[in-house]
Protein backbone atom coordinates (compact mmCIF):
# COMPACT_ATOMS: atom_id res chain seq x y z
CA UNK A 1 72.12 120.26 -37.74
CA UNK A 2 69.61 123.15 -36.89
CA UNK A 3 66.37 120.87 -37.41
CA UNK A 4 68.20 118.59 -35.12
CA UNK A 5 69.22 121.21 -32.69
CA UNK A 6 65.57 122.61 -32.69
CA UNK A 7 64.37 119.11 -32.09
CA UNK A 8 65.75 118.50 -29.09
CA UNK A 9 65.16 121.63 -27.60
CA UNK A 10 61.11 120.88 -27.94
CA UNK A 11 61.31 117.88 -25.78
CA UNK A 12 59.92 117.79 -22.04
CA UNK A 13 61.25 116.79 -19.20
CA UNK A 14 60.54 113.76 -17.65
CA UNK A 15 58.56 113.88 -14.53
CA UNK A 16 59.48 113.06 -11.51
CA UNK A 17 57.52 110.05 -9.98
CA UNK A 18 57.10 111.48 -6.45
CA UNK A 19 53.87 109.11 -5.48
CA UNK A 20 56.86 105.84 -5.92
CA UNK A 21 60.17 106.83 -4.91
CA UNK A 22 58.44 108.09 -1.37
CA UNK A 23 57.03 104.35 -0.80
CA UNK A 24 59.24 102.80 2.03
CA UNK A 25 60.66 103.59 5.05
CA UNK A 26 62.14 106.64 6.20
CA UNK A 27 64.48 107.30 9.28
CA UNK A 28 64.78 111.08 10.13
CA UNK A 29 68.47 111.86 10.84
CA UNK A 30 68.75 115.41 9.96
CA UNK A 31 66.55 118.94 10.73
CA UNK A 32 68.18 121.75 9.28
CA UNK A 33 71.55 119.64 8.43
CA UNK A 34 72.03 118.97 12.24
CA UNK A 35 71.99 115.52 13.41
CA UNK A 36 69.53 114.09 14.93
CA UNK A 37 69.76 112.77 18.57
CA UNK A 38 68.85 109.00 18.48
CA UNK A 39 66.13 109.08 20.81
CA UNK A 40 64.59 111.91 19.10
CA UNK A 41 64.79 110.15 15.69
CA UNK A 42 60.87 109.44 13.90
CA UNK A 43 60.27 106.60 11.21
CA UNK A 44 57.61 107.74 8.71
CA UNK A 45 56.08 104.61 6.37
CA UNK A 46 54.32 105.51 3.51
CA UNK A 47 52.41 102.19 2.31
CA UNK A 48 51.13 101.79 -1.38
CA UNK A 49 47.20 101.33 0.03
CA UNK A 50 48.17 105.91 0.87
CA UNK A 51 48.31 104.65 4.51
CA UNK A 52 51.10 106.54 6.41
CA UNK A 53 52.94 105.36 9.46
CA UNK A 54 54.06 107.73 12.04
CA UNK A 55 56.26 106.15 15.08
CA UNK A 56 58.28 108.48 17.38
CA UNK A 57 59.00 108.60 21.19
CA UNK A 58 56.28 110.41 22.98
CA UNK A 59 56.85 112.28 26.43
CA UNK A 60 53.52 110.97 28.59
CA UNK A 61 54.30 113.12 31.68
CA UNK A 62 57.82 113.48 34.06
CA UNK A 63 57.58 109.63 35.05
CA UNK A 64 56.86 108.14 32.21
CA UNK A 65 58.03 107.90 28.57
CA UNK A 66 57.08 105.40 25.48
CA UNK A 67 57.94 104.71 21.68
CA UNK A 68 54.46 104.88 19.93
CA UNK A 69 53.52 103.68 16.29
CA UNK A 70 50.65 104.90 14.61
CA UNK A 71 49.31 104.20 11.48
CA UNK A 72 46.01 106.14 11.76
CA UNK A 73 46.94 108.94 8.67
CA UNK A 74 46.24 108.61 4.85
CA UNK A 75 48.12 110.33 2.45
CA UNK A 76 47.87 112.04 -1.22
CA UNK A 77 50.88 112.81 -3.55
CA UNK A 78 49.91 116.24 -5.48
CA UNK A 79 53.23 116.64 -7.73
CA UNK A 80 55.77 117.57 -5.19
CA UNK A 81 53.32 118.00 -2.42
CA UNK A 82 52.46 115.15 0.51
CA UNK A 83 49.36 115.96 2.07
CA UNK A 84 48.72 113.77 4.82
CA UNK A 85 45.55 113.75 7.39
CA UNK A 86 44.91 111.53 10.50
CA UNK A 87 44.32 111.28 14.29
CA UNK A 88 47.67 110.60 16.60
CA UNK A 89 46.96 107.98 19.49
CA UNK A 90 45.70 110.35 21.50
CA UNK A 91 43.15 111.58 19.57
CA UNK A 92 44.50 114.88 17.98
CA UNK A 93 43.66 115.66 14.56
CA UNK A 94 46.12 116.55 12.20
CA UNK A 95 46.43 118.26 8.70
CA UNK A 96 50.30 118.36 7.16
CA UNK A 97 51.70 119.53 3.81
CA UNK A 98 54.36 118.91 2.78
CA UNK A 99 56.54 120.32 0.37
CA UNK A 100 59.16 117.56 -1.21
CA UNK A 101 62.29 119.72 -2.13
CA UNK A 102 64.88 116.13 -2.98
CA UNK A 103 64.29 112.47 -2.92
CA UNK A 104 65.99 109.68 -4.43
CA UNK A 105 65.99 106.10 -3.27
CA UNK A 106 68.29 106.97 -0.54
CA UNK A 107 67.26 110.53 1.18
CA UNK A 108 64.22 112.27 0.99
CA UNK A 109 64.56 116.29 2.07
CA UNK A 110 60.95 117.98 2.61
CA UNK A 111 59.68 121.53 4.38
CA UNK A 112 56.52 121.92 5.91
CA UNK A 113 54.16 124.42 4.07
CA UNK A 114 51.09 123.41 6.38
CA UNK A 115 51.19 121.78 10.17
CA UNK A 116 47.63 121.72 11.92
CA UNK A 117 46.67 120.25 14.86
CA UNK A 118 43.38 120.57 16.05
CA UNK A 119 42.55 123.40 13.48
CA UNK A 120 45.20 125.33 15.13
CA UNK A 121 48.72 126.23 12.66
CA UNK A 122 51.88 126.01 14.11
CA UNK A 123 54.43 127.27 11.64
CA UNK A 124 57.66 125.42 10.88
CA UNK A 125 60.12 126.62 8.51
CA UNK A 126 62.56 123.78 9.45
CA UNK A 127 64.16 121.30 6.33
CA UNK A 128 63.96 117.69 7.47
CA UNK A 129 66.23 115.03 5.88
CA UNK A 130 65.26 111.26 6.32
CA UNK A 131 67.05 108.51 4.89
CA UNK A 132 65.57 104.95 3.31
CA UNK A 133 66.14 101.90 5.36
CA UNK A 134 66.22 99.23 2.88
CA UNK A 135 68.18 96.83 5.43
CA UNK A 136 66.26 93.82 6.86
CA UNK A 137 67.84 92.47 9.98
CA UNK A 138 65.24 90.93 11.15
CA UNK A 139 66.23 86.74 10.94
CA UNK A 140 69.59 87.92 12.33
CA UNK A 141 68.19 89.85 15.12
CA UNK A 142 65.55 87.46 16.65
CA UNK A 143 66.87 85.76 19.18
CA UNK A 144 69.37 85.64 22.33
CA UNK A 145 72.24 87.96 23.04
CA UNK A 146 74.96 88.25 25.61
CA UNK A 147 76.57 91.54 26.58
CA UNK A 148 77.43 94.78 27.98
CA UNK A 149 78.24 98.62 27.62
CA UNK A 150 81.02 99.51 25.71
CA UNK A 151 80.29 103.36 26.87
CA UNK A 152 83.45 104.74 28.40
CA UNK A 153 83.27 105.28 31.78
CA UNK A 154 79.80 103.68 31.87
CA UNK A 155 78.60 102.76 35.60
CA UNK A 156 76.88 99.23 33.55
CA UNK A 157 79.99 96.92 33.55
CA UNK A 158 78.08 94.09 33.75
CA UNK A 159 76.61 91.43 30.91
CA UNK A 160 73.01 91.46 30.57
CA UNK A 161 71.11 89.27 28.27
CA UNK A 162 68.42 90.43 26.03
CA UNK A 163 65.94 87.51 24.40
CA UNK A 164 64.19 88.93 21.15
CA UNK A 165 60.93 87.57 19.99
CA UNK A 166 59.32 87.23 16.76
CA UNK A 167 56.58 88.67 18.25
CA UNK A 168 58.12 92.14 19.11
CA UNK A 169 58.18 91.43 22.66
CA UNK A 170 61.83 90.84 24.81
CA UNK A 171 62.89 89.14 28.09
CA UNK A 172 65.91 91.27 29.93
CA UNK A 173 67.90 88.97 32.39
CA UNK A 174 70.58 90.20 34.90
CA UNK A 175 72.38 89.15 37.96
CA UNK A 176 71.51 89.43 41.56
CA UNK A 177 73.75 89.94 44.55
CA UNK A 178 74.10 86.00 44.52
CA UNK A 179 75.08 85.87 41.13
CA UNK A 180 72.01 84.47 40.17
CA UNK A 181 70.58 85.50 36.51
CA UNK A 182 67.03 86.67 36.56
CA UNK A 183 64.54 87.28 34.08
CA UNK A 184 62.91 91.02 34.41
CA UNK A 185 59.95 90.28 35.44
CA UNK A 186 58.60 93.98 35.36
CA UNK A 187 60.49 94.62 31.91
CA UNK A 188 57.13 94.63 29.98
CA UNK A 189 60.01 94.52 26.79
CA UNK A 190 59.02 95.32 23.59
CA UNK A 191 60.77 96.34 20.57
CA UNK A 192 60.48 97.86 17.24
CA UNK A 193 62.94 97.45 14.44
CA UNK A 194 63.11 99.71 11.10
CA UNK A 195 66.24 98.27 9.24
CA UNK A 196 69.01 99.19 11.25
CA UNK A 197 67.28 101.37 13.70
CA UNK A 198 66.16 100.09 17.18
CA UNK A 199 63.33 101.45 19.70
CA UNK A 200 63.08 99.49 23.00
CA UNK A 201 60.32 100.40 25.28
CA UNK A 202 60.40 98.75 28.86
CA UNK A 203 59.70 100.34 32.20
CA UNK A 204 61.41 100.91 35.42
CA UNK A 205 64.85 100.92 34.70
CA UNK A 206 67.09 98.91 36.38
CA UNK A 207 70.37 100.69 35.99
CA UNK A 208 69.65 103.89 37.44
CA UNK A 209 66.84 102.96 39.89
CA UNK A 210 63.86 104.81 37.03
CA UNK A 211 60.03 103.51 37.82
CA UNK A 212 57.57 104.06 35.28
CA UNK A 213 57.74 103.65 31.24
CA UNK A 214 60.71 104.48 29.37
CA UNK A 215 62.31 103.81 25.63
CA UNK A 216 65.86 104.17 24.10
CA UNK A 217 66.44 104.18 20.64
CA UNK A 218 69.65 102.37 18.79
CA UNK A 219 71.69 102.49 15.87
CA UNK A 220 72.67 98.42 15.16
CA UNK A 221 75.10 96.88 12.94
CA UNK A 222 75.25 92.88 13.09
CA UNK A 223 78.17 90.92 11.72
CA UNK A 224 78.12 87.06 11.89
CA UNK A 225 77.34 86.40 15.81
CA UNK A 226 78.06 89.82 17.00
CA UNK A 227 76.31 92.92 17.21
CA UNK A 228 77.08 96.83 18.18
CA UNK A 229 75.02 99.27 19.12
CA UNK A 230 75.37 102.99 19.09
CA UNK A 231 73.14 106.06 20.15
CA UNK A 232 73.86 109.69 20.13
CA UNK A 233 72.96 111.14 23.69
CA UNK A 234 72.32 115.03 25.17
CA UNK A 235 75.59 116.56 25.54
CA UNK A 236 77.39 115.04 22.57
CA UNK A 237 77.68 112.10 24.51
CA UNK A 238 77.92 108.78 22.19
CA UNK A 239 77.12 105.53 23.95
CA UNK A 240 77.68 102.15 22.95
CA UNK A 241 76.91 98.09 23.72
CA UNK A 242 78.50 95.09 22.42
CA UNK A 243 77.04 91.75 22.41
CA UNK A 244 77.44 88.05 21.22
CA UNK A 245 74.56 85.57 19.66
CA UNK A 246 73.96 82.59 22.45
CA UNK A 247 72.17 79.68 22.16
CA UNK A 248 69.71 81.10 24.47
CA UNK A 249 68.58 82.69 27.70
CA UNK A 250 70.13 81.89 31.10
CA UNK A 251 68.74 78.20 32.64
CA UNK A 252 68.13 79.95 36.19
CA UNK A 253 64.59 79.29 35.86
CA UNK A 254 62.50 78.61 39.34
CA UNK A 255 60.56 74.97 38.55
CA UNK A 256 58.05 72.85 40.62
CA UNK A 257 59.90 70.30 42.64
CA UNK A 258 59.90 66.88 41.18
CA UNK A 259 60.16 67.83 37.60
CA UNK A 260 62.27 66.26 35.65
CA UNK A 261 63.61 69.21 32.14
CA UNK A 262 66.25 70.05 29.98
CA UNK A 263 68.40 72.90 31.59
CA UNK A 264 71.38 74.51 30.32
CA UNK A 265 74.05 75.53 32.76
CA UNK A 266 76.42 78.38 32.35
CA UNK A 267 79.67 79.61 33.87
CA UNK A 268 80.98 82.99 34.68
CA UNK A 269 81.60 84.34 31.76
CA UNK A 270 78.21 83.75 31.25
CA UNK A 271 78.56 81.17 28.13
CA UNK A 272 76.69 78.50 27.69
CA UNK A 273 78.85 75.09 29.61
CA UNK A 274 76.74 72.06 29.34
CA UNK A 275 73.00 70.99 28.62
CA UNK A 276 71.33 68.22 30.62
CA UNK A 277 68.20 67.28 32.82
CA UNK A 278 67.66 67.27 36.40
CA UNK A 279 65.57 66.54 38.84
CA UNK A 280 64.43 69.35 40.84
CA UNK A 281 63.61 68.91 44.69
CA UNK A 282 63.29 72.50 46.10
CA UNK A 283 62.10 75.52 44.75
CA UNK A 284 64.74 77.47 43.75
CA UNK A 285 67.35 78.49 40.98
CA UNK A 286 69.51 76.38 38.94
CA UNK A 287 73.10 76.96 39.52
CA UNK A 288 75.62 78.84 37.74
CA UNK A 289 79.14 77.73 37.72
């Protein structure tokens, strides 16, 4: 019993395998247990090839406002140290430790022992929790949806539709005075999805007049043909949409007169009523019923 007892008091501990368990995607949710406001949410990647991903929403000036991703930073494990070293997409240099203080294949908790920019220090003493987005939406995302704020008192009552792209890019189509749906054409859409997390960037904002660049960031759960977004605003405000899959965009498209398409008519409600050809003679939109 004693040589046994002795035994197992001479064996090590196992080692934590920092360099794997941080591979993945991280969503920051937390600094100093407070929650994180969606739009000010980052996504950190750290790649096997020590690459690191950085993508956050960057503050260009008082018009303008854009999600940027930026993969220009390598990356060393040193036990339960990350150093990391790169150029952000303006050019800035940067130098980071930091120190990992709990991971697991859900949440990863870190502190920063070293934050340079430029050769200049700017101390942080914050704790940062990020959790793992292991979800991928992506085949049930891609493609047409049909909906509207679910905010309450939101000044948006109407149904928009937003057309997702394989390519990252979106169309944004809403009605006109006439009741006409149109297709954005200033939206410059694109989108970036980590898991369940959404950034949007588009510019001048159609809802509250806004010209220039601009990005909101989303929380999304999908189930079956129907998806829900949430976001966590200034002022403890939570905001909200609700859409439904459709089996595409709006036909209100503006054609050359004398050709002959397929064109899909909706009512309304904004649902899809019948699909058929036509012959169009003036320029114009298709009609909605």
């Amino acid at each position: 019993m004693i040589i046994s007892v002795l035994f197992t008091g001479c064996k090590k501990d196992k080692k934590t395998d920092y360099a794997s368990l941080i591979l993945g995607v991280w969503l920051n949710t937390l600094i100093d247990n407070n929650p994180v406001l969606t739009d000010n949410s980052y996504v950190i990647e750290f790649r096997s090839n020590q690459v690191e991903s950085y993508a956050k929403g960057f503050v260009l000036d008082s018009n303008n406002k854009t999600w940027i991703e930026n993969a220009k930073y390598n990356y060393t494990v040193d036990g339960d140290m990350i150093i990391i070293d790169g150029i952000d997409d303006p050019g800035n240099s940067f130098h980071m430790e930091f120190k990992i203080l709990s991971i697991d294949q859900q949440i990863l908790s870190y502190s920063v022992r070293k934050f340079i920019i430029n050769n200049i220090e700017y101390p942080d003493q914050k704790i940062y929790n990020c959790k793992k987005m292991t979800a991928d939406l992506t085949k049930q995302f891609i493609g047409t949806w049909y909906g509207k704020s679910t905010t309450p008192g939101s000044t948006d009552t109407s149904n928009h539709y937003w057309d997702y792209f394989a390519n990252g890019h979106y169309d944004y189509y809403y009605r006109d005075g006439g009741g006409n749906w149109i297709n954005k054409p200033d939206n410059e859409g694109f989108y970036f999805l980590y898991g369940d997390f959404l950034a949007s960037n588009y510019t001048n904002d159609l809802i509250i007049g806004g010209k220039g660049k601009s990005f909101e960031c989303w929380n999304i759960s999908i189930a079956g043909d129907t998806m829900f977004w949430t976001g966590f605003r200034d002022n403890g405000l939570a905001t909200s949409f609700r859409m439904e899959k459709a089996p595409g965009p709006p036909g209100s498209f503006a054609h050359k007169s004398g050709t002959t398409f397929p064109f899909q008519i909706y009512g309304k409600d904004g649902y899809l009523k019948k699909t058929s050809d036509i012959n169009v003679k003036p320029l114009g939109f298709l009609p909605v019923l």
